[in-house]
N, C-alpha and C. Protein backbone atom coordinates (compact mmCIF):
# COMPACT_ATOMS: atom_id res chain seq x y z
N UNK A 1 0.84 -1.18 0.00
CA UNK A 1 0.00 0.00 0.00
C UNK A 1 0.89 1.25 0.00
N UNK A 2 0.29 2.07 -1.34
CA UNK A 2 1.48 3.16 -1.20
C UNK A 2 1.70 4.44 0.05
N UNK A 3 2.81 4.53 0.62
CA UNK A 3 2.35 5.83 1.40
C UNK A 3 2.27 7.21 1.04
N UNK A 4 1.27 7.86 1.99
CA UNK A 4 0.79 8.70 2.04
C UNK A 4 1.44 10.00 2.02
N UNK A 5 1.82 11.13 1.91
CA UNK A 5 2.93 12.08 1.84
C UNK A 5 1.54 13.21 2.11
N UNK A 6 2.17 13.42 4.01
CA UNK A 6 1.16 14.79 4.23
C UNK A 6 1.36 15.61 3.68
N UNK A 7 2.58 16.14 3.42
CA UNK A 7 2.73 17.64 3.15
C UNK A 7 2.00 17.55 1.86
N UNK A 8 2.45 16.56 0.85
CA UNK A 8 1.48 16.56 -0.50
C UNK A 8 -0.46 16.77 -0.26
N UNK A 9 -0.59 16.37 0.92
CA UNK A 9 -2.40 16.34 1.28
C UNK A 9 -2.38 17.71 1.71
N UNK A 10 -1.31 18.52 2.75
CA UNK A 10 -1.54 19.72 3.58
C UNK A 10 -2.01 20.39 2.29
N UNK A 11 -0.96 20.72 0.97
CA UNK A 11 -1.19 21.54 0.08
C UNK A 11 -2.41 20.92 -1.04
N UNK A 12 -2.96 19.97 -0.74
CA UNK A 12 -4.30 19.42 -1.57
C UNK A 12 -5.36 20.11 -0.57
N UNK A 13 -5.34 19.67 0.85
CA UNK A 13 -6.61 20.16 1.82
C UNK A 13 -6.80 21.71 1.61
N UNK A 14 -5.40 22.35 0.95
CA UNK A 14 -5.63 23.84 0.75
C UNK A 14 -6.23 24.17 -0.12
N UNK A 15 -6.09 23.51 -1.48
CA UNK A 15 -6.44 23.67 -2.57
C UNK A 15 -7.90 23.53 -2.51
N UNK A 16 -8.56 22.51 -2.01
CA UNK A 16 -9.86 22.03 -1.55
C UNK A 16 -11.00 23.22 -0.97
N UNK A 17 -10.14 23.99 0.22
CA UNK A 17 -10.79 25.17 0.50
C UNK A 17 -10.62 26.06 0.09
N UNK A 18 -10.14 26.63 -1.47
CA UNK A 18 -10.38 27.08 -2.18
C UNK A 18 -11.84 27.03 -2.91
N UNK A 19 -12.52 26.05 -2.90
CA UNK A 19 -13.66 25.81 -3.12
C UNK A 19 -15.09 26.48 -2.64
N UNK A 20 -15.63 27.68 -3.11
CA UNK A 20 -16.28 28.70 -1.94
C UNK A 20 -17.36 27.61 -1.11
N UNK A 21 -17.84 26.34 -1.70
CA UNK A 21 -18.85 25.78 -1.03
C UNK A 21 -18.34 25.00 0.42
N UNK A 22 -16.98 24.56 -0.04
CA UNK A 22 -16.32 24.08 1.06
C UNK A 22 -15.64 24.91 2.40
N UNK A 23 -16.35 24.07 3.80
CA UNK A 23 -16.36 24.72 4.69
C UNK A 23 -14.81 24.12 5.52
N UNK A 24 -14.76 22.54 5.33
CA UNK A 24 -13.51 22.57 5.62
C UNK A 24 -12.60 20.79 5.12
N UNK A 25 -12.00 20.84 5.03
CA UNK A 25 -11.16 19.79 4.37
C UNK A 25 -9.76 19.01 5.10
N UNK A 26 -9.68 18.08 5.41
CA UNK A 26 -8.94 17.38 6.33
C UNK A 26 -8.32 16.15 5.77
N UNK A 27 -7.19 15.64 6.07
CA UNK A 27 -7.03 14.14 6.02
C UNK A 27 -7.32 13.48 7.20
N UNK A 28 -7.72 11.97 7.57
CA UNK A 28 -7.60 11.72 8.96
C UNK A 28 -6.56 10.26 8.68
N UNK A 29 -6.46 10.05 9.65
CA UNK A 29 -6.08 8.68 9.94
C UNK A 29 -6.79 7.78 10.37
N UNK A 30 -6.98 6.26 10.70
CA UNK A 30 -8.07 5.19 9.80
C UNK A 30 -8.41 5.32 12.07
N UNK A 31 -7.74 6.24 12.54
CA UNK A 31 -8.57 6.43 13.55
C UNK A 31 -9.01 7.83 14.44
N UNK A 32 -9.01 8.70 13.02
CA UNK A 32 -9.95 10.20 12.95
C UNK A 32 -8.75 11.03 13.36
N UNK A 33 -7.83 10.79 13.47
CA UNK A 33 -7.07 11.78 14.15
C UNK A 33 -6.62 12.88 12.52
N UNK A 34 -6.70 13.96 12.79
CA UNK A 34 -6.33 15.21 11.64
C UNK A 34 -4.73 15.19 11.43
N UNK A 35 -4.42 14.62 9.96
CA UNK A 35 -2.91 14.91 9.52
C UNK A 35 -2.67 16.01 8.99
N UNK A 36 -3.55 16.77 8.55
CA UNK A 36 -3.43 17.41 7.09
C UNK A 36 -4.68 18.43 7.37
N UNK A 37 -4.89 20.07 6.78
CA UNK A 37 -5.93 20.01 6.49
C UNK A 37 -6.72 21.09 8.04
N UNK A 38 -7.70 21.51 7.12
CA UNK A 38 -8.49 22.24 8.60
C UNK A 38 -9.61 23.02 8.22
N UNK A 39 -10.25 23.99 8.60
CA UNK A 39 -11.15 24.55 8.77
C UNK A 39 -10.47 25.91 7.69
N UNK A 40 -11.47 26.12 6.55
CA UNK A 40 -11.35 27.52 6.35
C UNK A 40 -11.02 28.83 6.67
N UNK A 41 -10.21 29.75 6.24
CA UNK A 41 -9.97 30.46 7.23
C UNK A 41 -10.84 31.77 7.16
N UNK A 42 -11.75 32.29 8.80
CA UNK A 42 -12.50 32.82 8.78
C UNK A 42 -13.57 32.37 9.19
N UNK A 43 -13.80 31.03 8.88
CA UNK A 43 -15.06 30.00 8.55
C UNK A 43 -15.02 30.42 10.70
N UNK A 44 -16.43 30.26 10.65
CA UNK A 44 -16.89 30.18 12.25
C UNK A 44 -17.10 28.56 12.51
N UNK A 45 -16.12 27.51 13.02
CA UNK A 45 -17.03 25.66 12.81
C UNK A 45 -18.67 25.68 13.93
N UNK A 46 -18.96 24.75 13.52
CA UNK A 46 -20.51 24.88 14.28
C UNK A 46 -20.35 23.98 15.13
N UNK A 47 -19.44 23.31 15.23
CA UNK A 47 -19.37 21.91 16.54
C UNK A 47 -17.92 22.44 17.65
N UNK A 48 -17.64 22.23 19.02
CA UNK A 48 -16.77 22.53 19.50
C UNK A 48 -15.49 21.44 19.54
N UNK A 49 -14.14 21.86 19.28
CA UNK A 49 -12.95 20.98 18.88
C UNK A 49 -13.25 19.65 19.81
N UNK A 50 -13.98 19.66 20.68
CA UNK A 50 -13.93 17.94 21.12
C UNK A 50 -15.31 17.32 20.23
N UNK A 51 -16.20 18.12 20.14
CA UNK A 51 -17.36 17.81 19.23
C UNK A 51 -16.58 17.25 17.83
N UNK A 52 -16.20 17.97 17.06
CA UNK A 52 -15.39 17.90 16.29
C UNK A 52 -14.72 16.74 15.98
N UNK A 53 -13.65 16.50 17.30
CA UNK A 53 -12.46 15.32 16.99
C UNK A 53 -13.49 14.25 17.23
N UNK A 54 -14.94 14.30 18.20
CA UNK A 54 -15.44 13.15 17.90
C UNK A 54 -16.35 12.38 16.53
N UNK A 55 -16.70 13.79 16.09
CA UNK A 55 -17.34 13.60 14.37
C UNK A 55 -16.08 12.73 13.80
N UNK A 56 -14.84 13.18 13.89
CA UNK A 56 -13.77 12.91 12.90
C UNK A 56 -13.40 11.15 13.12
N UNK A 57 -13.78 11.03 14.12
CA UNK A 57 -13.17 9.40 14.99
C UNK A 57 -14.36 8.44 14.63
N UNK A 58 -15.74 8.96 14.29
CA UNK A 58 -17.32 8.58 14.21
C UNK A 58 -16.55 8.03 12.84
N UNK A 59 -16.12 9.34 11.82
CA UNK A 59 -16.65 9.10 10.30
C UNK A 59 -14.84 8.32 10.09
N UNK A 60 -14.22 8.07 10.29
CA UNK A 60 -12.86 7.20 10.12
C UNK A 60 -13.44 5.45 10.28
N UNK A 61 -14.47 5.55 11.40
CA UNK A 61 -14.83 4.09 11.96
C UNK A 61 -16.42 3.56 10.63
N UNK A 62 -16.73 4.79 10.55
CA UNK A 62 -17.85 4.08 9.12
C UNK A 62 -17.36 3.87 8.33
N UNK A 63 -15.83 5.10 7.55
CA UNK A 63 -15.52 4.30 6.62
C UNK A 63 -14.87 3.17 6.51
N UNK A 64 -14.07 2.78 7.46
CA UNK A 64 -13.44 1.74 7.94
C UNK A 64 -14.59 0.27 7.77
N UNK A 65 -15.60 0.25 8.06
CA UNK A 65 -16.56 -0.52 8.20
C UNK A 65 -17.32 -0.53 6.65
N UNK A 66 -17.40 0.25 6.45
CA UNK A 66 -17.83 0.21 4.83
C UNK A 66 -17.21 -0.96 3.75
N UNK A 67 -15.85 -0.96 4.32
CA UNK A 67 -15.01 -2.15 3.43
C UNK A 67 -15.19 -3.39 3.73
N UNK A 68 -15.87 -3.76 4.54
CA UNK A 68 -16.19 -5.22 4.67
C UNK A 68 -16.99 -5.31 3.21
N UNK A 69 -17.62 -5.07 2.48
CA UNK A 69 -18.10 -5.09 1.45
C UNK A 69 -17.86 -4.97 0.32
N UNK A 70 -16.16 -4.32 0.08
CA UNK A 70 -15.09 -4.13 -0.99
C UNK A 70 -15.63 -5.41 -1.98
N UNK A 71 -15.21 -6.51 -1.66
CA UNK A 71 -15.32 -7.46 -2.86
C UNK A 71 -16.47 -7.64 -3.90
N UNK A 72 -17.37 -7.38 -3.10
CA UNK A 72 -18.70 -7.62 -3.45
C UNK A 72 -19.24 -6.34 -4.29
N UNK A 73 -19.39 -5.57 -3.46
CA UNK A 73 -19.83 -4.15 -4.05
C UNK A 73 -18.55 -3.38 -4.58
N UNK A 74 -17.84 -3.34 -4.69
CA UNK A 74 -16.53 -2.70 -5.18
C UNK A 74 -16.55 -1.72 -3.87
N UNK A 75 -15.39 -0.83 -4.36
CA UNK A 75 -14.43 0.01 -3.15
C UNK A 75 -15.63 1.27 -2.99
N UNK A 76 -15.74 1.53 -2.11
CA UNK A 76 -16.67 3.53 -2.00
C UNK A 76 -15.53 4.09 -2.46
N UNK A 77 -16.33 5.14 -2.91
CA UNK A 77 -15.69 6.53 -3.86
C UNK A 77 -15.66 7.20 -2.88
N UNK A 78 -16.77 7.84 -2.66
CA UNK A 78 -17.15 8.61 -1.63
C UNK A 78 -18.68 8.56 -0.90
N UNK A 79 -18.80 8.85 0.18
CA UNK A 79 -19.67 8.83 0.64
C UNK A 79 -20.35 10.29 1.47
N UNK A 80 -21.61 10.42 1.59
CA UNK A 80 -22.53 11.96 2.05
C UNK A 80 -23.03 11.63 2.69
N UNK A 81 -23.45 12.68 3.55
CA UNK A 81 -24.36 12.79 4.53
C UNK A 81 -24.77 14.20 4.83
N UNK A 82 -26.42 14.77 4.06
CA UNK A 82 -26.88 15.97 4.23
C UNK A 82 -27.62 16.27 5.39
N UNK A 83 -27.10 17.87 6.37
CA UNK A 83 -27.46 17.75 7.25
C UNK A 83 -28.17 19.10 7.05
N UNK A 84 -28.86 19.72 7.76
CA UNK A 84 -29.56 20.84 7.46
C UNK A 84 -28.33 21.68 7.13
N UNK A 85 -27.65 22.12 8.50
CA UNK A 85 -26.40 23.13 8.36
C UNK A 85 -25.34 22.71 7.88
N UNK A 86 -25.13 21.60 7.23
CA UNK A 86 -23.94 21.24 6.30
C UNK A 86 -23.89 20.27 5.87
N UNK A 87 -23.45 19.49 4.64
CA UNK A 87 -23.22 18.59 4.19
C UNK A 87 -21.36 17.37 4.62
N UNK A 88 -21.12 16.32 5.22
CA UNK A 88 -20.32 15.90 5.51
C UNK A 88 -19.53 14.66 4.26
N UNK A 89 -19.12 14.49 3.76
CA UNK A 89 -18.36 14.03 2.77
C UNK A 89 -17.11 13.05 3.38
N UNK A 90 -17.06 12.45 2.88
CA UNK A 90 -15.79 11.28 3.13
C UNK A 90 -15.50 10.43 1.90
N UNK A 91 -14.03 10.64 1.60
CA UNK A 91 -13.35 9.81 0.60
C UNK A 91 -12.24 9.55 0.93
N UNK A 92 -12.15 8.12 1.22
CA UNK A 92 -11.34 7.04 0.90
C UNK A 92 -9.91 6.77 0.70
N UNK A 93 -8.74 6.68 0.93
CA UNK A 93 -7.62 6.95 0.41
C UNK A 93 -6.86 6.16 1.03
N UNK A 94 -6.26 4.87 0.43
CA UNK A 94 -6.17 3.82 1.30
C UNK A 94 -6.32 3.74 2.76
N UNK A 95 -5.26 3.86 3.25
CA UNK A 95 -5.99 3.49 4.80
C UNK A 95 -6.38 4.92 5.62
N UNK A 96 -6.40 5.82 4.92
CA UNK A 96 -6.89 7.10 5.44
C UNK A 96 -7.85 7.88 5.23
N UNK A 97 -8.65 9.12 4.85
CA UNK A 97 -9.57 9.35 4.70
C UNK A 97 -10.09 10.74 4.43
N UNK A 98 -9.97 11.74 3.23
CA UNK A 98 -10.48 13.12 3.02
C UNK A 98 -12.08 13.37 3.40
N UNK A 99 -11.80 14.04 5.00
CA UNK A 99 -12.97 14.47 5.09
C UNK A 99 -13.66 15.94 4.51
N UNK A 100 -14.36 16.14 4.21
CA UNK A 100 -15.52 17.60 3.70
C UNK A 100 -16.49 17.98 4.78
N UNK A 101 -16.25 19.03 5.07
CA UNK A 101 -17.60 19.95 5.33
C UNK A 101 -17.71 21.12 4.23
N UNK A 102 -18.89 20.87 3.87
CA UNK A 102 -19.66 22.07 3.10
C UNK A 102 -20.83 22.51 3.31
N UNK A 103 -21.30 24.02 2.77
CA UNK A 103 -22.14 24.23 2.80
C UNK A 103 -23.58 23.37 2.57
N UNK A 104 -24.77 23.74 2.82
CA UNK A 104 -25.80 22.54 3.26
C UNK A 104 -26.42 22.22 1.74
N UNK A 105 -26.49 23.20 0.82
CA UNK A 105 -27.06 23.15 -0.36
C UNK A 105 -26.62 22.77 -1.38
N UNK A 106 -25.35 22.47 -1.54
CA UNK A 106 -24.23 22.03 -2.11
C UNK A 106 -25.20 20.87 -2.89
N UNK A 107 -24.37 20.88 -4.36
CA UNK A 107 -25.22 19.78 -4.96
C UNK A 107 -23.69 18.32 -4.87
N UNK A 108 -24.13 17.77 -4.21
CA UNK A 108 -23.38 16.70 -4.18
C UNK A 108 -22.68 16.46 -4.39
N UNK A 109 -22.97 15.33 -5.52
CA UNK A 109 -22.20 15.19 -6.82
C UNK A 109 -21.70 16.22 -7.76
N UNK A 110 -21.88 17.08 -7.88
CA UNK A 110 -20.94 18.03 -8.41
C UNK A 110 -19.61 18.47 -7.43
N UNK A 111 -20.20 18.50 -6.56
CA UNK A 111 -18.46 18.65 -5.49
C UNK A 111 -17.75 17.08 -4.92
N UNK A 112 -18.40 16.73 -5.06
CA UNK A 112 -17.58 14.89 -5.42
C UNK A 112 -16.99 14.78 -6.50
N UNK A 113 -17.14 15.22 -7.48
CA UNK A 113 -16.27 15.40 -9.07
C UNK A 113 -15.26 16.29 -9.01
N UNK A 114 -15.80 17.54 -8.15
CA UNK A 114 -14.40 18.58 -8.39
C UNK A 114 -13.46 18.12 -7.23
N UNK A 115 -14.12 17.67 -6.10
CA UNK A 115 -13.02 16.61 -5.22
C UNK A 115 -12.12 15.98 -5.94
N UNK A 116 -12.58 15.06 -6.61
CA UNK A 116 -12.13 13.64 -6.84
C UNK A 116 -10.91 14.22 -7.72
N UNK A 117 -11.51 14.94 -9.34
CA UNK A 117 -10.49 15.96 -10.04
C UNK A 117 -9.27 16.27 -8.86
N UNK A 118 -9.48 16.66 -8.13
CA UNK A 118 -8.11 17.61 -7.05
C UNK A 118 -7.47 16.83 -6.61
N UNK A 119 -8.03 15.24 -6.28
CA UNK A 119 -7.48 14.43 -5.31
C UNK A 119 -6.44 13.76 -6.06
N UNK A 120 -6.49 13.59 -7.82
CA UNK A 120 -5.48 13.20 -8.35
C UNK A 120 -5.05 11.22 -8.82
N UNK A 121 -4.23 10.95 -8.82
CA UNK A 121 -4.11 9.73 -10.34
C UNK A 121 -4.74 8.55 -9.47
N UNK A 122 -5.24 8.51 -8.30
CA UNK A 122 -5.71 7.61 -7.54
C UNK A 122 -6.87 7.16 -7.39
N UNK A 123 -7.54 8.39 -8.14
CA UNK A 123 -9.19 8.41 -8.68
C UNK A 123 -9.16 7.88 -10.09
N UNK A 124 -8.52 8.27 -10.76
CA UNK A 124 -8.27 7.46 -12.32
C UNK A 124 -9.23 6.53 -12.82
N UNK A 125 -9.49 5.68 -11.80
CA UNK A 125 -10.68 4.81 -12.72
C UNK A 125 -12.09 5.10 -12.03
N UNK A 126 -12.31 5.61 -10.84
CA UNK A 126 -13.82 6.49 -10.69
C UNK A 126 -13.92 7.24 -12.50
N UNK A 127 -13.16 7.78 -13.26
CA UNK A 127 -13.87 8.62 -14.27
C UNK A 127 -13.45 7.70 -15.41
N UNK A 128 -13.56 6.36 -15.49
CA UNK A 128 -13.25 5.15 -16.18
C UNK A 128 -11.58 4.93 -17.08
N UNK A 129 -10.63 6.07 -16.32
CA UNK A 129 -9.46 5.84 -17.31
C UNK A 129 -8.37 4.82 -17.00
């Protein structure tokens, strides 16, 4: 499994919140902890940093659990969850994990594509190449 190179994610999670819909962009580790990555700057977060690190430890352990099903159903791309005040996003990256917060109205799948685009040659066959 290839490794991971934060500093290459620090300057992707940046690039990411460049995105005006995106509220904030992270790597975690396969047990939520933040490598990479953070909160917009300016952005006010709506959960408090222990609220927070526990969202991040919640969504590391679903995706983690999601792969019992790899063979069968193939690998997740990504996965959503719309909440009134924001939309939460998680993709995949071998044993680690780009989390999203965005705005609540956000159309999905359109920011799962410009994700995936940013995230680079590892997505390659999500757009069949």
């Amino acid at each position: 499994m290839p490794e991971i190179n934060i500093k290459e994610y620090q300057k992707r999670c940046q690039e990411l919140l460049e995105d005006q819909e995106v509220r904030f962009a992270g790597l975690l580790d396969e047990f939520g902890k933040l490598l990479a990555g953070g909160y917009k700057h300016g952005i006010t977060p709506r959960l408090t940093e222990e609220q927070h690190d526990t969202v991040c430890k919640e969504l590391a352990a679903r995706v983690e659990k999601r792969k019992k099903y790899d063979v069968e159903l193939g690998r997740v791309k990504y996965s959503a969850s719309r909440r009134e005040h924001v939309v939460i996003m998680s993709f995949p990256i071998y044993e680690k994990v780009i989390m999203i917060v965005a705005e609540p109205n956000v159309n999905i799948d359109r920011l799962a594509f410009r994700i995936i685009e940013k995230l680079g040659s590892q997505w390659g066959e999500f757009f069949g190449k």
